[in-house]
PDB file of N, CA and C in Angstrom:
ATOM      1  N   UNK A   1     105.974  98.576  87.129  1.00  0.00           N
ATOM      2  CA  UNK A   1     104.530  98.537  87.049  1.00  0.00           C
ATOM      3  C   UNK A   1     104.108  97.398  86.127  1.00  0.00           C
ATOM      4  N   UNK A   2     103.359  96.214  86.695  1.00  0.00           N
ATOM      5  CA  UNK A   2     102.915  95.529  85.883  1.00  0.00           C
ATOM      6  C   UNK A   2     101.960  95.934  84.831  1.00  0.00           C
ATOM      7  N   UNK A   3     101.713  95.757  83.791  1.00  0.00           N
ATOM      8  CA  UNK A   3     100.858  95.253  83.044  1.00  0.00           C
ATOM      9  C   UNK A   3      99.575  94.309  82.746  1.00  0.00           C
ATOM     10  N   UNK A   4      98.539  94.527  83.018  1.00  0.00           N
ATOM     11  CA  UNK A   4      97.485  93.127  82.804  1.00  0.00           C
ATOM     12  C   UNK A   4      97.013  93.310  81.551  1.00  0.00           C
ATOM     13  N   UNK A   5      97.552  92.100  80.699  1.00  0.00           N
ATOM     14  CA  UNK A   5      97.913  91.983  79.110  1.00  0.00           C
ATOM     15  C   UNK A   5      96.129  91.926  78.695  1.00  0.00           C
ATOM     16  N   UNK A   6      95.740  90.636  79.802  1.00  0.00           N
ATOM     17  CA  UNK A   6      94.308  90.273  79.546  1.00  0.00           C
ATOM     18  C   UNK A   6      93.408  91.472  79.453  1.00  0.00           C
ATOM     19  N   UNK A   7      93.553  92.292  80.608  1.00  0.00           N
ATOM     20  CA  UNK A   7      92.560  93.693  80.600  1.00  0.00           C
ATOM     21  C   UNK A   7      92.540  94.641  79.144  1.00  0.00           C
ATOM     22  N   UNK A   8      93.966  94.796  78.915  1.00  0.00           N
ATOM     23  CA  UNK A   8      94.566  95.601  77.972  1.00  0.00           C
ATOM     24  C   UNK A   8      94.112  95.211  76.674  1.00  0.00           C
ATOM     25  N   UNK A   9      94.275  93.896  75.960  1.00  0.00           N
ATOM     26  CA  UNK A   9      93.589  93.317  74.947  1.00  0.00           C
ATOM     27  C   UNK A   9      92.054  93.108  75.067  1.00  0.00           C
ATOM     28  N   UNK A  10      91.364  92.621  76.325  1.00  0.00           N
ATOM     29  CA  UNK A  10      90.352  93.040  75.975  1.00  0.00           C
ATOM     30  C   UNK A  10      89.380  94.291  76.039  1.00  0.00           C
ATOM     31  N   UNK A  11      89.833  95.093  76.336  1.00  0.00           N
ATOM     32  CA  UNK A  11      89.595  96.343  76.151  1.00  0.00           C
ATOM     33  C   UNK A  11      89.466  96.933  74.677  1.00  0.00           C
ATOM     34  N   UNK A  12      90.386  96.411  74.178  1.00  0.00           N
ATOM     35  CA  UNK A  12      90.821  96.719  72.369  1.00  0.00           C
ATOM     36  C   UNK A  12      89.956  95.800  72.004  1.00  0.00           C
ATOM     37  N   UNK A  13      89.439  95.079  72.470  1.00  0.00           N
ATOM     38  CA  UNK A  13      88.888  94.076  70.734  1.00  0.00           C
ATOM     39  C   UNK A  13      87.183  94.123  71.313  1.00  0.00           C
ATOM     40  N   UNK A  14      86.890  94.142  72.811  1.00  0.00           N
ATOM     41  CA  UNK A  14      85.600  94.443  73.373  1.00  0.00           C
ATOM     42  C   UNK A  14      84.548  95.750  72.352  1.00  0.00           C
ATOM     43  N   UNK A  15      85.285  96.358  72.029  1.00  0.00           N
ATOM     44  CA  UNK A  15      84.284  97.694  70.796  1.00  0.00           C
ATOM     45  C   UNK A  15      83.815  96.646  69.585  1.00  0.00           C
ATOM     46  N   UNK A  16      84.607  96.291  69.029  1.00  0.00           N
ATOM     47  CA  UNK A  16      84.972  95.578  68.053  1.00  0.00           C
ATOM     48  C   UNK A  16      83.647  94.462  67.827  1.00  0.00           C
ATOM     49  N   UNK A  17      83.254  94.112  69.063  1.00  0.00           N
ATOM     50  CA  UNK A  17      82.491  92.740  68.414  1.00  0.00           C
ATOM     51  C   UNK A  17      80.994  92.915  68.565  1.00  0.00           C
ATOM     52  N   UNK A  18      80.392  91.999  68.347  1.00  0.00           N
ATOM     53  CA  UNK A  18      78.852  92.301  68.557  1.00  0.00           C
ATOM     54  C   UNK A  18      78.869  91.053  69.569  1.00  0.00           C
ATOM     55  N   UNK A  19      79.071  90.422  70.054  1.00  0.00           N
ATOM     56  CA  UNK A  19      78.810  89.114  70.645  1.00  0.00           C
ATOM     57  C   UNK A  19      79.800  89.391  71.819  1.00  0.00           C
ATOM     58  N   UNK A  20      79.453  90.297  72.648  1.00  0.00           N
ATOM     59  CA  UNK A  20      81.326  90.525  74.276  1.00  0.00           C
ATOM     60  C   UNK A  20      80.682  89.617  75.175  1.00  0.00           C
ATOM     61  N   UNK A  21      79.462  88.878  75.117  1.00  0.00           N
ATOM     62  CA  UNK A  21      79.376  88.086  76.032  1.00  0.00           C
ATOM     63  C   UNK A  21      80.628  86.947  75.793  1.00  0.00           C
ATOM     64  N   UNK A  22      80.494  86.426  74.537  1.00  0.00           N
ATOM     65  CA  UNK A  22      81.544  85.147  74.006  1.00  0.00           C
ATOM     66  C   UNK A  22      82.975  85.650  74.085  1.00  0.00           C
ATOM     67  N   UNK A  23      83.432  86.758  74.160  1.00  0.00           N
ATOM     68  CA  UNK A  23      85.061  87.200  74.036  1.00  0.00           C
ATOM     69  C   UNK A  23      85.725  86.303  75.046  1.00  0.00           C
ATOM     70  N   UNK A  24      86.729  86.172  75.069  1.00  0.00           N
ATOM     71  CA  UNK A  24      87.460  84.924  76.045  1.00  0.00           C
ATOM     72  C   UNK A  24      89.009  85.576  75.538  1.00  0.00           C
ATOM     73  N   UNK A  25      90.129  86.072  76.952  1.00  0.00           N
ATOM     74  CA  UNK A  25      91.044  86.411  76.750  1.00  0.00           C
ATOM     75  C   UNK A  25      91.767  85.857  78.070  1.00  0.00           C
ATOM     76  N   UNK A  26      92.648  84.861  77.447  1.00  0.00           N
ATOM     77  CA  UNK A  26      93.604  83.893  78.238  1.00  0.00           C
ATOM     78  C   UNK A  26      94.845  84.340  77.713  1.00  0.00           C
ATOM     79  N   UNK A  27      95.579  83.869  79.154  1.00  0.00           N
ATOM     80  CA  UNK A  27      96.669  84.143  79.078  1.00  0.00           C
ATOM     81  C   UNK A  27      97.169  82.283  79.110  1.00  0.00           C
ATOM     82  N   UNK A  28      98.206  82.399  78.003  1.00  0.00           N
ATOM     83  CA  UNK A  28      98.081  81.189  77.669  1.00  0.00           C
ATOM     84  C   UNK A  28      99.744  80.527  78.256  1.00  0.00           C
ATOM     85  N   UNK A  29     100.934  81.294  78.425  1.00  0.00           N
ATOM     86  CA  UNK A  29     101.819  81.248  78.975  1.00  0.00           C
ATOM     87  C   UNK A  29     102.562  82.530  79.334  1.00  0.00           C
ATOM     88  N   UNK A  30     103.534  82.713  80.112  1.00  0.00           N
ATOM     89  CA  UNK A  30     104.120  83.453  80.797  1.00  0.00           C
ATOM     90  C   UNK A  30     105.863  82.884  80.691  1.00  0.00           C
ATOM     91  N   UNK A  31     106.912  83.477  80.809  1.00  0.00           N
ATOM     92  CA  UNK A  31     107.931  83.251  81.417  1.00  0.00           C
ATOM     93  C   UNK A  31     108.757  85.212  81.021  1.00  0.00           C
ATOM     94  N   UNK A  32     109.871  84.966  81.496  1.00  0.00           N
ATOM     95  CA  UNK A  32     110.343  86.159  81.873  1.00  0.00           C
ATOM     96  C   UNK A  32     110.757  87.112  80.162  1.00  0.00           C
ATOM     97  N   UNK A  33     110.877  86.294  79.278  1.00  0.00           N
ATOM     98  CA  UNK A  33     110.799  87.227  77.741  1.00  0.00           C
ATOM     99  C   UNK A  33     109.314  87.167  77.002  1.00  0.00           C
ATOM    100  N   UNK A  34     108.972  85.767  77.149  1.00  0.00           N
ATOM    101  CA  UNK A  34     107.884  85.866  76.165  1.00  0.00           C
ATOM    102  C   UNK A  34     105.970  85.622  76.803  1.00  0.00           C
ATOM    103  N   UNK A  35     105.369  86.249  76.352  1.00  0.00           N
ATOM    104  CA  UNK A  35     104.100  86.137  77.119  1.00  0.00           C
ATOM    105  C   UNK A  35     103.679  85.194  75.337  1.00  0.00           C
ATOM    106  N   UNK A  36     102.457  84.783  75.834  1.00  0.00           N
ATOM    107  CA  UNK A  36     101.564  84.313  75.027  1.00  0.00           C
ATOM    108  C   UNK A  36     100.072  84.222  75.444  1.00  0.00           C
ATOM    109  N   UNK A  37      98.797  84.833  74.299  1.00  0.00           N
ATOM    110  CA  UNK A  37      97.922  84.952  74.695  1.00  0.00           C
ATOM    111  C   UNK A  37      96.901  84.516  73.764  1.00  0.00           C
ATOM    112  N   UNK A  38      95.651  84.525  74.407  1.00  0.00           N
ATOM    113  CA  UNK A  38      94.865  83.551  72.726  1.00  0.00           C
ATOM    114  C   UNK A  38      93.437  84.714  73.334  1.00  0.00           C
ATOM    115  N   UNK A  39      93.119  84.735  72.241  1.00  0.00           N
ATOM    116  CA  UNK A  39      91.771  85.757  72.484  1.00  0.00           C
ATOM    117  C   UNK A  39      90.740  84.869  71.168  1.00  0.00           C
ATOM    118  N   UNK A  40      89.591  84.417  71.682  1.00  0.00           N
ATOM    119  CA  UNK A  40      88.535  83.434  71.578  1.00  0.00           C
ATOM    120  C   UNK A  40      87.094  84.695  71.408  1.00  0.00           C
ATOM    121  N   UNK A  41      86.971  84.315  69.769  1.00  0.00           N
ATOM    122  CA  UNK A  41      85.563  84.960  70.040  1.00  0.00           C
ATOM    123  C   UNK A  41      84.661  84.246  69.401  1.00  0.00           C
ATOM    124  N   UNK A  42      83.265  85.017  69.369  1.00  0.00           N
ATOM    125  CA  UNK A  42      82.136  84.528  68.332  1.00  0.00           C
ATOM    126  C   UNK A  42      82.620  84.335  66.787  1.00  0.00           C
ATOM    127  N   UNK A  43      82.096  83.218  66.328  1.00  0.00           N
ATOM    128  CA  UNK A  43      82.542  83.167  64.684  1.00  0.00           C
ATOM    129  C   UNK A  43      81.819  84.188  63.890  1.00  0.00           C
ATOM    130  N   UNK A  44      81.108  84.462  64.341  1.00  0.00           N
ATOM    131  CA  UNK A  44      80.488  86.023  63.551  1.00  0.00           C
ATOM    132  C   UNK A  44      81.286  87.198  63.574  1.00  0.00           C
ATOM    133  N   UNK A  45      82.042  87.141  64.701  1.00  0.00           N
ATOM    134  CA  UNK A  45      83.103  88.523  65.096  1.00  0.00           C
ATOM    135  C   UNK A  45      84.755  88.298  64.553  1.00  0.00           C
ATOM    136  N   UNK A  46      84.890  86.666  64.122  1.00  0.00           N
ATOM    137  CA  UNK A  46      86.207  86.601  63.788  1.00  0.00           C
ATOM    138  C   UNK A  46      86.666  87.645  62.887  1.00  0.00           C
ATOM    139  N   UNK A  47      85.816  87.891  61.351  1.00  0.00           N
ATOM    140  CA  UNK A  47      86.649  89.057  60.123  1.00  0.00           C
ATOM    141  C   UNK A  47      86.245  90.287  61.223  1.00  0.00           C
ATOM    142  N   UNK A  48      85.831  90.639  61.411  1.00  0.00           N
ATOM    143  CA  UNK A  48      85.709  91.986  62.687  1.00  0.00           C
ATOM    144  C   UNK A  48      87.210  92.041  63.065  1.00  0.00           C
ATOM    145  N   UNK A  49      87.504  91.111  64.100  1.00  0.00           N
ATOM    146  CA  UNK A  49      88.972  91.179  64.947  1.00  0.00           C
ATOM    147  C   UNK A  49      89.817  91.302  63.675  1.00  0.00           C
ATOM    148  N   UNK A  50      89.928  90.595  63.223  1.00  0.00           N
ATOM    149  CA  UNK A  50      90.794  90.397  62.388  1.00  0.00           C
ATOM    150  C   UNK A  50      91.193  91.587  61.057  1.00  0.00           C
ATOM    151  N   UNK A  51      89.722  92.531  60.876  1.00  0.00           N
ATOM    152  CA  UNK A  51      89.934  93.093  59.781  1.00  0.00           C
ATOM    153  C   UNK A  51      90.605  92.566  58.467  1.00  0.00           C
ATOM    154  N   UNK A  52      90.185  93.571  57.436  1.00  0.00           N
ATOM    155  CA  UNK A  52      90.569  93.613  56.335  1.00  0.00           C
ATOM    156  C   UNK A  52      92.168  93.555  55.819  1.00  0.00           C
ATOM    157  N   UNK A  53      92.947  92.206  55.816  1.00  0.00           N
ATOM    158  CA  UNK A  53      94.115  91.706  55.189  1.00  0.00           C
ATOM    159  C   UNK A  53      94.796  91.988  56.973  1.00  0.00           C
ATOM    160  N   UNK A  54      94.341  91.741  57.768  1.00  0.00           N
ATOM    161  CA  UNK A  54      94.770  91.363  59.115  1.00  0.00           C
ATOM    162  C   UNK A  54      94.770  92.919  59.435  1.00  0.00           C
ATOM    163  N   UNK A  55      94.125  94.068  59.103  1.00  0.00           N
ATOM    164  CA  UNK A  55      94.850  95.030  59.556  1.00  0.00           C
ATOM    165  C   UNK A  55      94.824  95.546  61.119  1.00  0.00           C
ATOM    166  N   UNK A  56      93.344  95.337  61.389  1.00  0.00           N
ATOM    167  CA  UNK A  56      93.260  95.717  62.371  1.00  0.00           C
ATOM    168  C   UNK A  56      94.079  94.486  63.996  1.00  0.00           C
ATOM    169  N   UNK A  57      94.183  93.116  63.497  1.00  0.00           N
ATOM    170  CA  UNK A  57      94.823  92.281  64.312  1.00  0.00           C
ATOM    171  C   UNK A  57      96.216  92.672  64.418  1.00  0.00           C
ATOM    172  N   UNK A  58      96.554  93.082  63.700  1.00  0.00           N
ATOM    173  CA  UNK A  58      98.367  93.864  63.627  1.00  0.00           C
ATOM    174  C   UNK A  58      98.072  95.258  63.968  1.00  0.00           C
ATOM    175  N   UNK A  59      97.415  95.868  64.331  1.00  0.00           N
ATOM    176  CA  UNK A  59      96.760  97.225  65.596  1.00  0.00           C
ATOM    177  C   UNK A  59      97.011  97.187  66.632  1.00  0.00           C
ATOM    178  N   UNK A  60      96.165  95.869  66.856  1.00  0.00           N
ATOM    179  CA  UNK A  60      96.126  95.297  68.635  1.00  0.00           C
ATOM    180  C   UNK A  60      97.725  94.636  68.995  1.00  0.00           C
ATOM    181  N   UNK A  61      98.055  93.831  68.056  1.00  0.00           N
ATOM    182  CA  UNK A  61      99.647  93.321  68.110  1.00  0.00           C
ATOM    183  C   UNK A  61     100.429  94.152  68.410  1.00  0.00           C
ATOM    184  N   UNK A  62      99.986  95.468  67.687  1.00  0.00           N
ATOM    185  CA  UNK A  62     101.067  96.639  67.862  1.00  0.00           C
ATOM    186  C   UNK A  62     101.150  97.009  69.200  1.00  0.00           C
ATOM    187  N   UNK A  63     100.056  97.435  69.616  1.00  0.00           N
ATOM    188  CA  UNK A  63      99.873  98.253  70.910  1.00  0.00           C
ATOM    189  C   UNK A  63     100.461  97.028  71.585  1.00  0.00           C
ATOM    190  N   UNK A  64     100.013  95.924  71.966  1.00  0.00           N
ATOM    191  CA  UNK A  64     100.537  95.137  72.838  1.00  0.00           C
ATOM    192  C   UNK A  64     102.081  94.997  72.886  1.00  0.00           C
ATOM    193  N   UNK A  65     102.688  94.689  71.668  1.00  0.00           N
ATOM    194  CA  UNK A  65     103.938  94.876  71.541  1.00  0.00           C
ATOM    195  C   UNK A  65     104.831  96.207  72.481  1.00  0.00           C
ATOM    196  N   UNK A  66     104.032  97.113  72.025  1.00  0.00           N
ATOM    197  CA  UNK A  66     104.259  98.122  72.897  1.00  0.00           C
ATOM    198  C   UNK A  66     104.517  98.443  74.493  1.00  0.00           C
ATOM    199  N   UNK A  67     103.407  97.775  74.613  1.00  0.00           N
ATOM    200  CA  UNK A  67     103.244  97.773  76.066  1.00  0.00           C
ATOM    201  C   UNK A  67     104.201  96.285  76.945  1.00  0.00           C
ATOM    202  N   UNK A  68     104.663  95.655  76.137  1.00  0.00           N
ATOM    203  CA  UNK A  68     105.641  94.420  76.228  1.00  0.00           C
ATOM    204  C   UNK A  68     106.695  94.994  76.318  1.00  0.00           C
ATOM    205  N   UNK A  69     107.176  95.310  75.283  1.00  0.00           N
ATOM    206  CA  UNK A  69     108.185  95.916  75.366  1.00  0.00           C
ATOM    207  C   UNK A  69     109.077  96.970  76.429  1.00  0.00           C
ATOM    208  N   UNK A  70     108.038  97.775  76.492  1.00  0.00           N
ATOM    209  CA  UNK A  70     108.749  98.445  78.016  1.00  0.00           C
ATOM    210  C   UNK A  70     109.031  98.069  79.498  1.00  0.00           C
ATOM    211  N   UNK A  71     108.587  96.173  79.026  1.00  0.00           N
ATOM    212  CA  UNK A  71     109.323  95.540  80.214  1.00  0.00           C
ATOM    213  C   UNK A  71     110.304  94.330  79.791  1.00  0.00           C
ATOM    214  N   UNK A  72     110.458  94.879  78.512  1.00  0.00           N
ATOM    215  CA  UNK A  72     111.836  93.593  78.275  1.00  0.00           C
ATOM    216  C   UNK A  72     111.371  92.698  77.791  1.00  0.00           C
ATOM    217  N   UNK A  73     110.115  92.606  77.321  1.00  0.00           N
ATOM    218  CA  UNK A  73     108.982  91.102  76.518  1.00  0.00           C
ATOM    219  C   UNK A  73     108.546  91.155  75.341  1.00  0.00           C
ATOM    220  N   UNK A  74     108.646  90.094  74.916  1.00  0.00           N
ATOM    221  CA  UNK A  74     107.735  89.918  73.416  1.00  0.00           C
ATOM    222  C   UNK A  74     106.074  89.215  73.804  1.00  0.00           C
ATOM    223  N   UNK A  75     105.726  89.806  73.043  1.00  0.00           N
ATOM    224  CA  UNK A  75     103.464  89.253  73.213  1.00  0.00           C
ATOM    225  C   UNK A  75     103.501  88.406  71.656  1.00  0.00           C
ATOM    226  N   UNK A  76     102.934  87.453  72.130  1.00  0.00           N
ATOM    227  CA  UNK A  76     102.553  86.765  71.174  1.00  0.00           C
ATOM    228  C   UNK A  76     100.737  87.222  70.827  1.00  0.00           C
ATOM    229  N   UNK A  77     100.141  86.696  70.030  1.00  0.00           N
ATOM    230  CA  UNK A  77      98.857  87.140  69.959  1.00  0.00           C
ATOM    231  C   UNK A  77      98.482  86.429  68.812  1.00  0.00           C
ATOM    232  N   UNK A  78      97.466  84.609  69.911  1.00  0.00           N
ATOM    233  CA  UNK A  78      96.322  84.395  68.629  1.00  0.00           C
ATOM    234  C   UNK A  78      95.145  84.386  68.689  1.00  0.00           C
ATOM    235  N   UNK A  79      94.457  84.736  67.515  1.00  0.00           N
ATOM    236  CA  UNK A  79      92.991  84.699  67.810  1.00  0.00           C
ATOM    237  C   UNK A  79      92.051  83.948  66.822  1.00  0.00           C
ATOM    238  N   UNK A  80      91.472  83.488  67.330  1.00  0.00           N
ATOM    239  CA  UNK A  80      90.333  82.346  66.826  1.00  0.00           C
ATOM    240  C   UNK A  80      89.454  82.524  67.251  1.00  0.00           C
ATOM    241  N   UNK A  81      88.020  81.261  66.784  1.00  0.00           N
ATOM    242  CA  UNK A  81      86.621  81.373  67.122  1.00  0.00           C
ATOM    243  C   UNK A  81      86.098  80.336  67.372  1.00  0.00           C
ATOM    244  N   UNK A  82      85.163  80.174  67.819  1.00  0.00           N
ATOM    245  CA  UNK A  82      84.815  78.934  68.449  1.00  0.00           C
ATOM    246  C   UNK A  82      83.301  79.030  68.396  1.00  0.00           C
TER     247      UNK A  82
END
């Protein structure tokens, strides 16, 4: 069963912001161990995603990790603002 990393992350960080028009979740590469993904928001929402001493960005890392993992993959995960 695939996974859609994009749906999955933005689902998690979509509560999170005040600005979901601006959220932007790319998938930035693919190959068979490692995914990589960049999630783009409002600069007003960056400390939001990110929380207090990264906590809540190592939340979303987690779960994703998670969900990587049960197909043999590592998730990368960056996020910035624009």
């Amino acid at each position: 069963m695939a996974v859609n990393y994009e749906k999955l992350i933005k689902d998690l960080v979509t509560p999170l912001v005040i600005h979901p028009e601006d959220l932007e979740v790319k998938c930035l590469s693919e190959d068979d161990h490692m995914i990589t993904m960049q999630v783009m928001v409002n600069t007003d929402d960056l400390g939001r995603v990110i929380g207090k001493n990264g906590r809540i960005a190592n939340a979303i890392r987690t779960i994703a990790y998670a969900s990587a993992s049960r197909q043999h993959k590592k998730i990368t995960i960056n996020i910035d603002a624009f």
